[in-house]
N, C-alpha and C. Protein backbone atom coordinates (compact mmCIF):
# COMPACT_ATOMS: atom_id res chain seq x y z
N UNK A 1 -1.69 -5.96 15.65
CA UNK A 1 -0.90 -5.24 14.67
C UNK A 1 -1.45 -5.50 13.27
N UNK A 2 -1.37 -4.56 12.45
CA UNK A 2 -2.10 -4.80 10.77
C UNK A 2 -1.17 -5.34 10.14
N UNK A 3 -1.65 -6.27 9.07
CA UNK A 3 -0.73 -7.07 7.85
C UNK A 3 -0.03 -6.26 7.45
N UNK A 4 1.18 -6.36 6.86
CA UNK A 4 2.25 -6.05 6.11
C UNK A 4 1.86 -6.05 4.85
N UNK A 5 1.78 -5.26 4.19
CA UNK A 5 1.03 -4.98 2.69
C UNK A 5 1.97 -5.41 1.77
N UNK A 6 1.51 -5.63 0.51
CA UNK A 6 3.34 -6.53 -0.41
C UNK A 6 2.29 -5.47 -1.92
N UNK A 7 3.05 -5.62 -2.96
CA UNK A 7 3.07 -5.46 -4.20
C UNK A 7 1.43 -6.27 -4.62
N UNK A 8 0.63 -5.25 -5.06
CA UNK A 8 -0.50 -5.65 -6.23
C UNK A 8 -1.44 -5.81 -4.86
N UNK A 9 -1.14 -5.80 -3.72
CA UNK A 9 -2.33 -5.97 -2.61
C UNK A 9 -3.59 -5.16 -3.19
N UNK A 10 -4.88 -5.60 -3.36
CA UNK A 10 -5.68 -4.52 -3.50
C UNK A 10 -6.24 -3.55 -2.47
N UNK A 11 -7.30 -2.81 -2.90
CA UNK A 11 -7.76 -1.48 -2.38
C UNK A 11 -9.09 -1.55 -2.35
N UNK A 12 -9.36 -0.55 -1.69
CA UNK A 12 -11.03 -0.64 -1.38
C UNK A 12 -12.04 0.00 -2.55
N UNK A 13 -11.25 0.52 -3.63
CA UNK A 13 -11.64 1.12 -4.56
C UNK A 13 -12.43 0.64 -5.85
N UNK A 14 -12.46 -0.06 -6.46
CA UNK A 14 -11.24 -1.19 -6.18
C UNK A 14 -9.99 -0.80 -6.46
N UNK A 15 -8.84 -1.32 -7.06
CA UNK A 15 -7.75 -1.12 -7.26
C UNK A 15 -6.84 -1.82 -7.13
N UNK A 16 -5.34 -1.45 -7.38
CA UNK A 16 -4.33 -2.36 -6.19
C UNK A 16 -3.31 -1.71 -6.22
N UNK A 17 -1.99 -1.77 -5.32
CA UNK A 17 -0.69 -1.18 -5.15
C UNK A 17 0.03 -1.84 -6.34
N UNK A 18 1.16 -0.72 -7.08
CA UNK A 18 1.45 -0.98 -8.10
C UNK A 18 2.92 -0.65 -8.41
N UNK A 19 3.39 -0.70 -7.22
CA UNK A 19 4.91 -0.22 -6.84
C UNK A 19 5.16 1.21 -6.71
N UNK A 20 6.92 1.60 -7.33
CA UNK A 20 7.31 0.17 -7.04
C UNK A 20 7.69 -0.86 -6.74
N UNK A 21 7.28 -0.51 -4.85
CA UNK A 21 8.04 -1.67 -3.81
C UNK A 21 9.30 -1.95 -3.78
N UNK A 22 9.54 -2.51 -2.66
CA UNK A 22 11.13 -2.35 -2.15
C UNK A 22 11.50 -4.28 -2.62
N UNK A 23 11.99 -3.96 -3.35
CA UNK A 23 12.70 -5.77 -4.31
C UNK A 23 13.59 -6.25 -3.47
N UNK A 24 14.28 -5.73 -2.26
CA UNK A 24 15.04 -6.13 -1.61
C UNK A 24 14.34 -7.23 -0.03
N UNK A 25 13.26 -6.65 -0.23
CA UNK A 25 12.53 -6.99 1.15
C UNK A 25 11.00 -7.29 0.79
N UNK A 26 11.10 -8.99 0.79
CA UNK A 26 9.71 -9.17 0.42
C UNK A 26 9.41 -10.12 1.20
N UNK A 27 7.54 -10.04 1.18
CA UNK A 27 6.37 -10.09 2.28
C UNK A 27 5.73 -11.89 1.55
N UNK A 28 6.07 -12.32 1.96
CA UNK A 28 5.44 -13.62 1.22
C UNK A 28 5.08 -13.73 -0.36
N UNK A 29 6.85 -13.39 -0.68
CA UNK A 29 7.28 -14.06 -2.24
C UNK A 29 7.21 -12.62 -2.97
N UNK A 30 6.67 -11.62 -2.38
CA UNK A 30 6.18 -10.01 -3.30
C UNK A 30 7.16 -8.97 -2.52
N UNK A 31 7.62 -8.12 -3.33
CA UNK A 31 8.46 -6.82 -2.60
C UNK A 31 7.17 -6.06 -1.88
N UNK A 32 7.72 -6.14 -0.49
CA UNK A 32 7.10 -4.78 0.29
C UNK A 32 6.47 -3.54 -0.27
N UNK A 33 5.81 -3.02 0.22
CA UNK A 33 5.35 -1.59 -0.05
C UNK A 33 4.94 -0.67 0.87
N UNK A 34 5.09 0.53 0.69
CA UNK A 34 5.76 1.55 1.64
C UNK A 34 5.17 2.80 1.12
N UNK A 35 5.09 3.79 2.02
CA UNK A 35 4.48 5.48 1.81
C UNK A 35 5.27 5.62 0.50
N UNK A 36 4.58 6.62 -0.47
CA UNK A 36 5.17 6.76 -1.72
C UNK A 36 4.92 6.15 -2.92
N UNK A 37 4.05 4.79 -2.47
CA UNK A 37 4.42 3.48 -3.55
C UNK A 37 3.19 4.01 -4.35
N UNK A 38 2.82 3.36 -5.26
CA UNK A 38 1.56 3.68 -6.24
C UNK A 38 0.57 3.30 -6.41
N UNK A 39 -0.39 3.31 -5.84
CA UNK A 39 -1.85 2.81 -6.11
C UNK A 39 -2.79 3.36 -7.33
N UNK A 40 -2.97 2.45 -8.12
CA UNK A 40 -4.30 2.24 -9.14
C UNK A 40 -5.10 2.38 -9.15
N UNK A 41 -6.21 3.02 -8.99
CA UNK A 41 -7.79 2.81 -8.62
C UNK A 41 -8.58 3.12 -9.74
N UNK A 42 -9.35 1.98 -9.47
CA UNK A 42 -10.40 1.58 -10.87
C UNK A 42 -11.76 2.07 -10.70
N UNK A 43 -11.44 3.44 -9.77
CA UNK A 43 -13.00 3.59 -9.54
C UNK A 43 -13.52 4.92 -10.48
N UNK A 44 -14.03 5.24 -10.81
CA UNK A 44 -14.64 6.37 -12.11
C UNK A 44 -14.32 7.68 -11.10
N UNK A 45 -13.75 8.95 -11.69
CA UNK A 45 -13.73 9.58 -11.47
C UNK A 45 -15.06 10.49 -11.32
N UNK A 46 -15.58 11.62 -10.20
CA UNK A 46 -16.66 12.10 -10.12
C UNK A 46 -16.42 12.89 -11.23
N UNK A 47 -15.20 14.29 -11.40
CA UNK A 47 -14.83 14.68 -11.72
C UNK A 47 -13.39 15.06 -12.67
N UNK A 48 -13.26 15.24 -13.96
CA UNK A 48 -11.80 14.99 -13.81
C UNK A 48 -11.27 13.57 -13.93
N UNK A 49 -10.16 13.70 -14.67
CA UNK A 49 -8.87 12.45 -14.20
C UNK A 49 -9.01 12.00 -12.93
N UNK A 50 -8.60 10.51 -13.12
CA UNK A 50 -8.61 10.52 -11.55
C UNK A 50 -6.94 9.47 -11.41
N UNK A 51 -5.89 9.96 -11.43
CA UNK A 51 -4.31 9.64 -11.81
C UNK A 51 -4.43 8.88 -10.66
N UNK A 52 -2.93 7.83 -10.68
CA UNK A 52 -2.02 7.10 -9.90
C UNK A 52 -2.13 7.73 -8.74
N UNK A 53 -2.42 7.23 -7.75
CA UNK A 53 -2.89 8.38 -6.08
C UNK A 53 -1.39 7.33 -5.33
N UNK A 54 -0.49 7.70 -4.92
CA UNK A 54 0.48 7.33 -3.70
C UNK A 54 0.14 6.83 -2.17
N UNK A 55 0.43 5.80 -2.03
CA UNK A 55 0.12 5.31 -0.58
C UNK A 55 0.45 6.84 0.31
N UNK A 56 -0.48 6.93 1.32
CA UNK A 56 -0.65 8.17 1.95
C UNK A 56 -0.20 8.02 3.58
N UNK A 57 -0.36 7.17 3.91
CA UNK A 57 0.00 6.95 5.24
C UNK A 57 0.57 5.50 5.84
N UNK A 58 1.46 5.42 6.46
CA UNK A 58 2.53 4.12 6.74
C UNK A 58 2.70 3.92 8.12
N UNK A 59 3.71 3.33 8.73
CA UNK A 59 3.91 2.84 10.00
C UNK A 59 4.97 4.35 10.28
N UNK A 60 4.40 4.37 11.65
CA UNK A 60 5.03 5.37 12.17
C UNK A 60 6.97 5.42 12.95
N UNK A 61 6.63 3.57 13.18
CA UNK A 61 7.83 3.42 13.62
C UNK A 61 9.07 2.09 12.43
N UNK A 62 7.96 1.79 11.81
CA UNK A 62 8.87 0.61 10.84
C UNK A 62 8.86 1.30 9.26
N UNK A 63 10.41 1.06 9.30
CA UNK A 63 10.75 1.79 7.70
C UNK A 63 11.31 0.60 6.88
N UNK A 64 11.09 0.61 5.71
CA UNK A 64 11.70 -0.50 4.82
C UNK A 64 11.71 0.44 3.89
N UNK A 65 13.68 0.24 3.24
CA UNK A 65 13.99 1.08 2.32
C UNK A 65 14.27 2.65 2.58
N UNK A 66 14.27 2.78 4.15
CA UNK A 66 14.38 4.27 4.37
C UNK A 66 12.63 4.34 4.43
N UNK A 67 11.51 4.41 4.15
CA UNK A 67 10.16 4.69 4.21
C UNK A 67 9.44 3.86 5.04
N UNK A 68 8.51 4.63 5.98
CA UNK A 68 7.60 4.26 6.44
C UNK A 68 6.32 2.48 5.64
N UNK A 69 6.73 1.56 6.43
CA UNK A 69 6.10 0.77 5.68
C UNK A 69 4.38 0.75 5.70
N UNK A 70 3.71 0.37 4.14
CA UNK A 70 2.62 0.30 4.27
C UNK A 70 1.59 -1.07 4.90
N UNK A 71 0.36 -0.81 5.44
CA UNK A 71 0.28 -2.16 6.13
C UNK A 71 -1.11 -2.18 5.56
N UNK A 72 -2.35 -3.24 6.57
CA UNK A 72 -3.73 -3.38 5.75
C UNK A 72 -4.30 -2.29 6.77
N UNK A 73 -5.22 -1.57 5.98
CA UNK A 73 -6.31 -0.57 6.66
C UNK A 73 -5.20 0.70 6.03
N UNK A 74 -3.96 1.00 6.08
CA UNK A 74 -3.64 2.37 5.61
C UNK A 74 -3.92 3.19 4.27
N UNK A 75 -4.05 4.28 4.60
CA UNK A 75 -4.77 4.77 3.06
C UNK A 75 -3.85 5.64 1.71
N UNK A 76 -4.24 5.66 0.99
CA UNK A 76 -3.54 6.19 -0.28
C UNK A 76 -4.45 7.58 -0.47
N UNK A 77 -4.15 8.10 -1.36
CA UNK A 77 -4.12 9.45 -1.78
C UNK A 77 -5.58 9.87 -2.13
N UNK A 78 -5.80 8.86 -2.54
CA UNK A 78 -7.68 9.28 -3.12
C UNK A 78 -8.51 8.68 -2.08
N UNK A 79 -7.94 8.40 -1.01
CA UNK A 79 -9.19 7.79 -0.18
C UNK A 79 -9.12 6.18 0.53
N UNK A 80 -8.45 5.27 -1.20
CA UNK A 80 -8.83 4.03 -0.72
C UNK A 80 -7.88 3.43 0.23
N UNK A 81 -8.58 2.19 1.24
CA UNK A 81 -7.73 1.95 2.17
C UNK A 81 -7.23 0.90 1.45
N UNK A 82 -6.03 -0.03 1.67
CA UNK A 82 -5.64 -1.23 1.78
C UNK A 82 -6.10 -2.20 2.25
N UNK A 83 -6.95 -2.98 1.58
CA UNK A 83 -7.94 -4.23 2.23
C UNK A 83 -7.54 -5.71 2.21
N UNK A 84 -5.61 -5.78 2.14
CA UNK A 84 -5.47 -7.30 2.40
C UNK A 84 -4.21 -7.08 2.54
N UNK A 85 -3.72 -7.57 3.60
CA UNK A 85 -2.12 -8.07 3.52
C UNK A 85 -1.33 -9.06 3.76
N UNK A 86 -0.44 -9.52 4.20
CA UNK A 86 -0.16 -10.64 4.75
C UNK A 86 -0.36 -11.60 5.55
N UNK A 87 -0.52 -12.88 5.74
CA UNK A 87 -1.47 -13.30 6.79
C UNK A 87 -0.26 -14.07 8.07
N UNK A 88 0.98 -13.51 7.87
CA UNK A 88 1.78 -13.83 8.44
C UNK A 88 3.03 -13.14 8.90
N UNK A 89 2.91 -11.95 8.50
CA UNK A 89 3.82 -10.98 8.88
C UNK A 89 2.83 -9.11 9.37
N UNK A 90 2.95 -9.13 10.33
CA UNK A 90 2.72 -8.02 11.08
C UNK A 90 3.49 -7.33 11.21
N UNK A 91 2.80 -5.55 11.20
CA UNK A 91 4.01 -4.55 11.40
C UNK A 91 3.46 -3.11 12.22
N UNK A 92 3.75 -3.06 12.76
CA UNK A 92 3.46 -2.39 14.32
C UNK A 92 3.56 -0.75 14.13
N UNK A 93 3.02 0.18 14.80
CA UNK A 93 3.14 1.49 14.79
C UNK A 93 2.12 2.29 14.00
């Protein structure tokens, strides 16, 4: 099963998640993060702006906050995946 992704995890972009996570439910000391949440990416645009891109894809069966939670390997809006998450909480689907 892939890590449970938390607040400021970075990205393959580089980047990192930037909320703004669920404050009620947190992943080793950081609020969760979930489809919707906001990713940063510090990578130069080819073209164009390149804005705040939204976590893009989540767990199919685990929701935190009502939303699909985000885990490591899932991707956001421009591409980048999630390249670290928890090293102690797993989340399935």
């Amino acid at each position: 099963m892939p890590a449970a992704a938390f607040l400021y995890a970075p990205t393959s972009h580089p980047g990192a998640i930037t909320g703004p996570g669920v404050a009620s439910v947190l992943i080793n000391g950081m609020p969760a993060v979930c489809l919707g949440d906001v990713h940063v990416c510090a990578l130069p645009p080819l073209a164009g702006p390149h804005p705040p891109n939204p976590i893009a894809k989540g767990s199919a069966s685990v929701l935190i906050g009502g939303r699909p939670a985000a885990r490591q390997g899932d991707l956001c809006g421009c591409g980048a995946s999630i390249v670290a998450g928890s090293p102690n909480v797993q989340i399935g689907g």
